[in-house]
Structures are given as C-alpha cells and as structure tokens.
PDB file of N, CA and C in Angstrom:
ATOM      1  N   UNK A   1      -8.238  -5.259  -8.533  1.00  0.00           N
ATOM      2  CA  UNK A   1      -7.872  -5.140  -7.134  1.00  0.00           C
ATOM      3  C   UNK A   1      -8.023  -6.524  -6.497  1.00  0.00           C
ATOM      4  N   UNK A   2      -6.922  -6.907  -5.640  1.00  0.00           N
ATOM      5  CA  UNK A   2      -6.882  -8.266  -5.146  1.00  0.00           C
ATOM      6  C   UNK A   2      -6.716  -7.617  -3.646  1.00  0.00           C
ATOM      7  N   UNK A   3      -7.701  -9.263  -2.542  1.00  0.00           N
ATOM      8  CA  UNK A   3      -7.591  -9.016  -1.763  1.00  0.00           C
ATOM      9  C   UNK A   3      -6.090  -8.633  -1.301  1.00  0.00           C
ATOM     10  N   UNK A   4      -4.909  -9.689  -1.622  1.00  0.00           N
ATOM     11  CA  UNK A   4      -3.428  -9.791  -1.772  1.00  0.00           C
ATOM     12  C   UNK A   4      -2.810  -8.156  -1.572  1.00  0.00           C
ATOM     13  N   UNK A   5      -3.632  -7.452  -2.566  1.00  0.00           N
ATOM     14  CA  UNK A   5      -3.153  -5.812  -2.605  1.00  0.00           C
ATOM     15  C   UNK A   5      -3.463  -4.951  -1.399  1.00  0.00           C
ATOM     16  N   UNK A   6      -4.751  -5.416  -1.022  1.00  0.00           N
ATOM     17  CA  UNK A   6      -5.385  -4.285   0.453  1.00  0.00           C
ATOM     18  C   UNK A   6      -4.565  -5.176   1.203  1.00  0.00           C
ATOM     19  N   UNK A   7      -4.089  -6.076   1.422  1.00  0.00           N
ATOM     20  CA  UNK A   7      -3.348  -6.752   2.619  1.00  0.00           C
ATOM     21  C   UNK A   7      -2.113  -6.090   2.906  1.00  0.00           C
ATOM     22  N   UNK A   8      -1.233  -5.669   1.407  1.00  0.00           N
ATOM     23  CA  UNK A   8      -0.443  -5.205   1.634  1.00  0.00           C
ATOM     24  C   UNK A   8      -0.573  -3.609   2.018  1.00  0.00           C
ATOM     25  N   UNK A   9      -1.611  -3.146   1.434  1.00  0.00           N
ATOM     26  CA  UNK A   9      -1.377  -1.646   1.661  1.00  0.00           C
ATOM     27  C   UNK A   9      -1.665  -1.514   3.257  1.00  0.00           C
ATOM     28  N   UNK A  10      -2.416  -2.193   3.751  1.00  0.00           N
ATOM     29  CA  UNK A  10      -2.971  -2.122   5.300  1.00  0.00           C
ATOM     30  C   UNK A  10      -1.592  -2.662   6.227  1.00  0.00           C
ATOM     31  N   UNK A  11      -0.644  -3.373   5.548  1.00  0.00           N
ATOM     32  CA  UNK A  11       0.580  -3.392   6.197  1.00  0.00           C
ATOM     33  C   UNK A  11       1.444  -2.843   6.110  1.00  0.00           C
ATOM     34  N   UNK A  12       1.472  -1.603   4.587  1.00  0.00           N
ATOM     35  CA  UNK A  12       2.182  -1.025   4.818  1.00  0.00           C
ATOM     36  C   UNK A  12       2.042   0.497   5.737  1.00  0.00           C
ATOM     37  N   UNK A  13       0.755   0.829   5.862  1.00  0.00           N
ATOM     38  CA  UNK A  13       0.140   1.662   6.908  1.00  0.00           C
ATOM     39  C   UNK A  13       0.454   1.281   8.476  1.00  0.00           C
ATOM     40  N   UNK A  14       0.233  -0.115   8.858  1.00  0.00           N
ATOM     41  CA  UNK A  14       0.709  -0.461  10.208  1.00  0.00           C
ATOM     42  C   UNK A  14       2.060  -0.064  10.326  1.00  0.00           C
ATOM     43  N   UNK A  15       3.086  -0.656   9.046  1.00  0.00           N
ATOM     44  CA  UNK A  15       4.443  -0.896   9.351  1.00  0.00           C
ATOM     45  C   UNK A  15       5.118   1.047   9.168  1.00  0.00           C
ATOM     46  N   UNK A  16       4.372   2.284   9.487  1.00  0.00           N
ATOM     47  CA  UNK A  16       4.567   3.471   9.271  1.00  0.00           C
ATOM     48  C   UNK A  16       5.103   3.894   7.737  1.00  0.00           C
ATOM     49  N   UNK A  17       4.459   3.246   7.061  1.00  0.00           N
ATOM     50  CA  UNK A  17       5.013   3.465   5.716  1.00  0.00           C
ATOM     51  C   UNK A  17       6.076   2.811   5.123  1.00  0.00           C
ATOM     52  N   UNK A  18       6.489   2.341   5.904  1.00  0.00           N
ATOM     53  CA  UNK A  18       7.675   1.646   5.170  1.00  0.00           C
ATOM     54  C   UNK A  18       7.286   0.102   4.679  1.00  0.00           C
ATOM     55  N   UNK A  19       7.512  -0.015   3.482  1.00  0.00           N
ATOM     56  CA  UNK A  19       7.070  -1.424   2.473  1.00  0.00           C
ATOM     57  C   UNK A  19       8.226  -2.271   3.035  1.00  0.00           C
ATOM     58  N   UNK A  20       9.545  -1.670   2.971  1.00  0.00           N
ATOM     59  CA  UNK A  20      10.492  -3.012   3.858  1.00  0.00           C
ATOM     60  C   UNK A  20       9.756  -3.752   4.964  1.00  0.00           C
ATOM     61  N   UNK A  21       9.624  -2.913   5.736  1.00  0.00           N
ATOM     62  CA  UNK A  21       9.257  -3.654   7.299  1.00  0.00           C
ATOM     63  C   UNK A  21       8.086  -4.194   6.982  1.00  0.00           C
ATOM     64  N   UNK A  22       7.060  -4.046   5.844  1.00  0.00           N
ATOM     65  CA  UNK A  22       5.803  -4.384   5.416  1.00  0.00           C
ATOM     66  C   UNK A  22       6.007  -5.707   4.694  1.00  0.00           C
ATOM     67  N   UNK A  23       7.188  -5.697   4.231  1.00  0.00           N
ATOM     68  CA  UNK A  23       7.751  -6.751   3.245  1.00  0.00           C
ATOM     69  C   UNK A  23       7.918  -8.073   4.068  1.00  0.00           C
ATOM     70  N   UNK A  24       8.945  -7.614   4.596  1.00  0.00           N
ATOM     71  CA  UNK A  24       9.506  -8.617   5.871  1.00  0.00           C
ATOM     72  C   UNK A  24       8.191  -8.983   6.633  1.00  0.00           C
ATOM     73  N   UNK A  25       7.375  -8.446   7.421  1.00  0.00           N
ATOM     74  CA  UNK A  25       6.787  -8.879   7.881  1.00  0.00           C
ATOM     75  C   UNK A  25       5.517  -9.636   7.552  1.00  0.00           C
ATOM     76  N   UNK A  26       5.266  -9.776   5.822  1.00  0.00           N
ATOM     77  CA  UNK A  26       4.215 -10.398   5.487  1.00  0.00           C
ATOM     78  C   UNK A  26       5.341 -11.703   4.176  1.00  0.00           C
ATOM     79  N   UNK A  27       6.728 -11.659   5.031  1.00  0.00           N
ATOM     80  CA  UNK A  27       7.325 -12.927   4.127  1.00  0.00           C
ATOM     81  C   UNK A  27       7.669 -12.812   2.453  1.00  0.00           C
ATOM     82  N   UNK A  28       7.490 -11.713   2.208  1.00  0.00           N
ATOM     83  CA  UNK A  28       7.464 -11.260   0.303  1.00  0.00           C
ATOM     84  C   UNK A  28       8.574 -10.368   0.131  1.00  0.00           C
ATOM     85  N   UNK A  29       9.064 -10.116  -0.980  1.00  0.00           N
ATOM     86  CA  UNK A  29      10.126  -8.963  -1.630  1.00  0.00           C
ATOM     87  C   UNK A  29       9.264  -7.888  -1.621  1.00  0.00           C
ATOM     88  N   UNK A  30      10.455  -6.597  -1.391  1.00  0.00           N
ATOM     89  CA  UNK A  30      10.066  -5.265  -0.755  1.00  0.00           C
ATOM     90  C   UNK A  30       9.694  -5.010  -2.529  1.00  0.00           C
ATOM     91  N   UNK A  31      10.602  -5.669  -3.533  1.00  0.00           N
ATOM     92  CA  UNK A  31       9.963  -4.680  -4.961  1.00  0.00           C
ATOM     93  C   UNK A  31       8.983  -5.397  -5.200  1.00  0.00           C
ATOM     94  N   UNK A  32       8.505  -7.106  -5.052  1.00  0.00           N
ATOM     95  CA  UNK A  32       6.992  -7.283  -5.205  1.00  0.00           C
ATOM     96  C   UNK A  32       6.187  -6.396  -4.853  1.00  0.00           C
ATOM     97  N   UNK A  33       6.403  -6.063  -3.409  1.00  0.00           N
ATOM     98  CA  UNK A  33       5.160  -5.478  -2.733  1.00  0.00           C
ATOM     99  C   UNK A  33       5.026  -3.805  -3.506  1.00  0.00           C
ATOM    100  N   UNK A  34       6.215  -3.114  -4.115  1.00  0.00           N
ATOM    101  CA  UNK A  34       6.466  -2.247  -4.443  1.00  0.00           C
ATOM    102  C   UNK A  34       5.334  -2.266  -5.726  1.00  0.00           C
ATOM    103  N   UNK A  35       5.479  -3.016  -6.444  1.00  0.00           N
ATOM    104  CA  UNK A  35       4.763  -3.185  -8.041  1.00  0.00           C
ATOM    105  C   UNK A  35       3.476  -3.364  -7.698  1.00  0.00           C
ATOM    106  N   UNK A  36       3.140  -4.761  -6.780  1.00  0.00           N
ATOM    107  CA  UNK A  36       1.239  -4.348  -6.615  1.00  0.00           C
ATOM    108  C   UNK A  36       1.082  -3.227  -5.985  1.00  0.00           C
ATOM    109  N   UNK A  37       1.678  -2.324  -5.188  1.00  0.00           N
ATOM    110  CA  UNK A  37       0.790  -1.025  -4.807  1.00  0.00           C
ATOM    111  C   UNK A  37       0.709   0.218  -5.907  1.00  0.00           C
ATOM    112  N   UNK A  38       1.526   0.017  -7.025  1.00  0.00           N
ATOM    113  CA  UNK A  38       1.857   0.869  -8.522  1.00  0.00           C
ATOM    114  C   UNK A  38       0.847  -0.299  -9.158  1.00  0.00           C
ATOM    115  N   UNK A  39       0.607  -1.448  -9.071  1.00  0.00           N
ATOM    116  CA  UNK A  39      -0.492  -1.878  -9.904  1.00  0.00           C
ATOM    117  C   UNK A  39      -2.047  -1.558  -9.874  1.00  0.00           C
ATOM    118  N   UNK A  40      -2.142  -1.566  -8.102  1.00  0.00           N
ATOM    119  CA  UNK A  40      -3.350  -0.855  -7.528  1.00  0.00           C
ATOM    120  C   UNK A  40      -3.668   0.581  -7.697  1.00  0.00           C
ATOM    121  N   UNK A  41      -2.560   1.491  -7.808  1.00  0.00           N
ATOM    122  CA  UNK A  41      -2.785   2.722  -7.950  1.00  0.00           C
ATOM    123  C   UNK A  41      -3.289   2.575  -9.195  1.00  0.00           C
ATOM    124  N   UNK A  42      -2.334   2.292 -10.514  1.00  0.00           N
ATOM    125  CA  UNK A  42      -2.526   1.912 -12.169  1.00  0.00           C
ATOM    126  C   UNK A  42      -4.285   1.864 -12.267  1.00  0.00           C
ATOM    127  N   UNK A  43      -4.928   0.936 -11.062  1.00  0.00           N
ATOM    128  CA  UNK A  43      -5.784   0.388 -11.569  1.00  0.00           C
ATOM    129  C   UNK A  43      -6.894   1.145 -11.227  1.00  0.00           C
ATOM    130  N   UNK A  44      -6.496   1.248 -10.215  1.00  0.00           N
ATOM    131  CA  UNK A  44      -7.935   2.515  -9.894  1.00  0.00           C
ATOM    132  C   UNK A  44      -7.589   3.900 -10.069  1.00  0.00           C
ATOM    133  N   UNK A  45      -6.925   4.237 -10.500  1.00  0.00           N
ATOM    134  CA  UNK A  45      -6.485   5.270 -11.496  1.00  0.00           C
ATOM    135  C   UNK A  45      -6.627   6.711 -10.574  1.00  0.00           C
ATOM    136  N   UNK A  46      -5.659   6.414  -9.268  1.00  0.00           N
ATOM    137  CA  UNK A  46      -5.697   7.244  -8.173  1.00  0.00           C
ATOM    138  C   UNK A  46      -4.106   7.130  -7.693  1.00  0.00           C
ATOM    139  N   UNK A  47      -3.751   8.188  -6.734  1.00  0.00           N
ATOM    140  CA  UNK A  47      -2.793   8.131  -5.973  1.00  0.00           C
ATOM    141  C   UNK A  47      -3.102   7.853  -4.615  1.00  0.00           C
ATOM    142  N   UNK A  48      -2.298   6.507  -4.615  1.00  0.00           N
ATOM    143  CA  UNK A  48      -2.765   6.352  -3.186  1.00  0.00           C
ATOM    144  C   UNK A  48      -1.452   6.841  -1.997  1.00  0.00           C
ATOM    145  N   UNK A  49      -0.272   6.772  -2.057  1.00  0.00           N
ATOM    146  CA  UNK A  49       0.670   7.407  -1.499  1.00  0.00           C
ATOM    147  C   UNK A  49       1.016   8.808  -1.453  1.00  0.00           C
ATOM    148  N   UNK A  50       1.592   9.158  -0.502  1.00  0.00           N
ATOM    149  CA  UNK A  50       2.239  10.978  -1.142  1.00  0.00           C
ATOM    150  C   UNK A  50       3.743   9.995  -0.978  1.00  0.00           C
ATOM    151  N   UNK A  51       4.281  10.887  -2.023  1.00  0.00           N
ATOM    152  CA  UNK A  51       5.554  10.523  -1.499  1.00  0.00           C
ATOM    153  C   UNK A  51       6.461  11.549  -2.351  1.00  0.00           C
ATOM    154  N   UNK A  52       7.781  11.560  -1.651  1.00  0.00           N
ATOM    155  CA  UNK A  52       8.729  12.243  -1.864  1.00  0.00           C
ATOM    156  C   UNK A  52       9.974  11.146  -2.118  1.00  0.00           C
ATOM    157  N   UNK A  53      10.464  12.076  -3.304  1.00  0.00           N
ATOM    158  CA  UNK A  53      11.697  10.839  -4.115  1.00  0.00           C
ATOM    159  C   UNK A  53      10.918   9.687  -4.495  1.00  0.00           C
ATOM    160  N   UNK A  54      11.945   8.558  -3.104  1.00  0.00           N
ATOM    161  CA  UNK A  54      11.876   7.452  -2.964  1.00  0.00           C
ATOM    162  C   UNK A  54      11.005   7.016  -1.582  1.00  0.00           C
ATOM    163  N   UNK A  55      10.650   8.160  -1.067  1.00  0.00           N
ATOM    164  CA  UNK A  55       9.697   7.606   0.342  1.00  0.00           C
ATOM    165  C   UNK A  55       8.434   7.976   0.233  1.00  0.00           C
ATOM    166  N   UNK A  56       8.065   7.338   1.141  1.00  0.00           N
ATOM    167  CA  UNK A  56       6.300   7.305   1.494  1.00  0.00           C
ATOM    168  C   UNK A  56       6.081   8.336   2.605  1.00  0.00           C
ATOM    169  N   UNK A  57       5.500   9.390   2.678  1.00  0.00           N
ATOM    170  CA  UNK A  57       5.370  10.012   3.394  1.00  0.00           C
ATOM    171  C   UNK A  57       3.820   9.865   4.420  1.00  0.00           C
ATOM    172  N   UNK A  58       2.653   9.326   3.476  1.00  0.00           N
ATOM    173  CA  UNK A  58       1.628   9.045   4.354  1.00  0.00           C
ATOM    174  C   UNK A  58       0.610   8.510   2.926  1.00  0.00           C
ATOM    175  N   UNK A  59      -0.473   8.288   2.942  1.00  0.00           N
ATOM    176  CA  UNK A  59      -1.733   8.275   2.248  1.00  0.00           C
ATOM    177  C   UNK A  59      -2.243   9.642   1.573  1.00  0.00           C
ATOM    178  N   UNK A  60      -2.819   9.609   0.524  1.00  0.00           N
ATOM    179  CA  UNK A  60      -3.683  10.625   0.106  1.00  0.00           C
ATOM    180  C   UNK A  60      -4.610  10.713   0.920  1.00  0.00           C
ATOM    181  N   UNK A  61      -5.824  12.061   0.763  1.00  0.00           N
ATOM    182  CA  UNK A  61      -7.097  11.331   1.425  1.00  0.00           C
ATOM    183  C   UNK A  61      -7.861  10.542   0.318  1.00  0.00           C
ATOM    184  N   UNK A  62      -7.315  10.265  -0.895  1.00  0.00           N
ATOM    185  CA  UNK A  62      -8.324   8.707  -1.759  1.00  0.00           C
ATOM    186  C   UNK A  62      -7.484   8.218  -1.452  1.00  0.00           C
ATOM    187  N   UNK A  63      -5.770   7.565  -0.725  1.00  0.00           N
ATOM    188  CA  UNK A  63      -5.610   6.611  -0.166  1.00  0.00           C
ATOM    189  C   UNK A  63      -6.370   6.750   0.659  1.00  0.00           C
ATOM    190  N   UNK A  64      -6.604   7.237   1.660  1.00  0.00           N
ATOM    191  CA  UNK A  64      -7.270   6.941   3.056  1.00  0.00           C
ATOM    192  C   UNK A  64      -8.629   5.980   2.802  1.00  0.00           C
ATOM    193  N   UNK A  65      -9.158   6.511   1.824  1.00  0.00           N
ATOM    194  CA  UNK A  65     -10.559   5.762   2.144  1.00  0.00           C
ATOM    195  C   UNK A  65     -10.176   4.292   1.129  1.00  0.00           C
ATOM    196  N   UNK A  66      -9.018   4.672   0.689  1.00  0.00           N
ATOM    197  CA  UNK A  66      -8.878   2.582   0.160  1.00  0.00           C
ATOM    198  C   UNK A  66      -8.568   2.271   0.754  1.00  0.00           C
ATOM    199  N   UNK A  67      -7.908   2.391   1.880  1.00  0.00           N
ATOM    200  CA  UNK A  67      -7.553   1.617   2.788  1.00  0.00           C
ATOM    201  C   UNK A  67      -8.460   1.680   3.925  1.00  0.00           C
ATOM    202  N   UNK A  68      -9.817   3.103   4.076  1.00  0.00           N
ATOM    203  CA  UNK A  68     -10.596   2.033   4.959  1.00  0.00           C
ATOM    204  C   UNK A  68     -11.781   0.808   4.504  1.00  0.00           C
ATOM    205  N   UNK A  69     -11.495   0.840   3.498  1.00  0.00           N
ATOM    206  CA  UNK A  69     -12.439  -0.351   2.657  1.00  0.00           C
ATOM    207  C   UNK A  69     -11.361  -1.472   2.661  1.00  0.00           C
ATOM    208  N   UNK A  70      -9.871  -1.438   2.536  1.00  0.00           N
ATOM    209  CA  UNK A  70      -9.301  -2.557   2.513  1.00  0.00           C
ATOM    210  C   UNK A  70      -9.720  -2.893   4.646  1.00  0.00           C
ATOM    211  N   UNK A  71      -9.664  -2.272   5.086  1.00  0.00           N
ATOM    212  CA  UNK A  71      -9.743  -2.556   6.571  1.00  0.00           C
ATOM    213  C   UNK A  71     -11.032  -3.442   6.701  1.00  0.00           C
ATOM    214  N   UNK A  72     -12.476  -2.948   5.963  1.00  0.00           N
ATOM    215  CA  UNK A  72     -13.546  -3.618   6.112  1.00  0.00           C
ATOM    216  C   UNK A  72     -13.997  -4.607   5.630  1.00  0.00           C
ATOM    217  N   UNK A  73     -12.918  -4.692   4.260  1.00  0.00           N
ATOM    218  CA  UNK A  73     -12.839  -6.052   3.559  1.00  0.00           C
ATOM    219  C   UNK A  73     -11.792  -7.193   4.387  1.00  0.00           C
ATOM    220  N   UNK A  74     -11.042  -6.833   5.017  1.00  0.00           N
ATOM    221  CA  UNK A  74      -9.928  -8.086   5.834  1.00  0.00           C
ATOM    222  C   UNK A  74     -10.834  -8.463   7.005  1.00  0.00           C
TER     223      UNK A  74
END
C-alpha cells in the first residue's frame, strides 16, 4: 500500500466515485488510477468498491474504513 494509492482512493470518494473526474483532477490516466485501486484491493485482499458492470457505486464498509485511515494518513 502506497501513500500514492490512499490519495487516489480519497479522490476518488471526493470526485463521487468517478476515477475520471478523480483522474483529471489529480493530473494521471483514468486506467492508471484504475490498476492501483485493483492493486490495493489485490493487496489487502478486500473489496474496496461495490460496483456494478463498469461503475462504482460507493465503498464497501472495509472500503470505508480504508479510506478512513487513508484520510488520517494524508
């Protein structure tokens, strides 16, 4: 887990789920940002998204609490 990864997941939570607008707004490709949050999940061997298809619908509740540790770590 890199700080790099909670940065993104905490932007993609601001940006309502969407990794585009998360993308764009932290200057990176939407499939970079796509692969470290499938690397972070990989790694801590959790789901951190719900999602349907191709969208993000919200956090698990074990996303929730990685991302309030990514909040207390930024």
């Amino acid at each position: 887990m890199t700080l790099l990864q909670l940065r993104y997941l905490c932007e993609i939570v601001e940006r309502g789920m969407n990794i585009s607008a998360a993308a764009q707004a932290l200057h990176t490709s939407q499939p970079g940002m796509s692969r470290q949050m499938q690397a972070l999940e990989r790694e801590l061997g959790v789901t951190i998204f719900l999602r349907a298809r191709r969208r993000i619908l919200g956090l698990t509740e074990t996303g929730a609490q990685v991302r309030d540790v990514a909040v207390a770590d930024l």
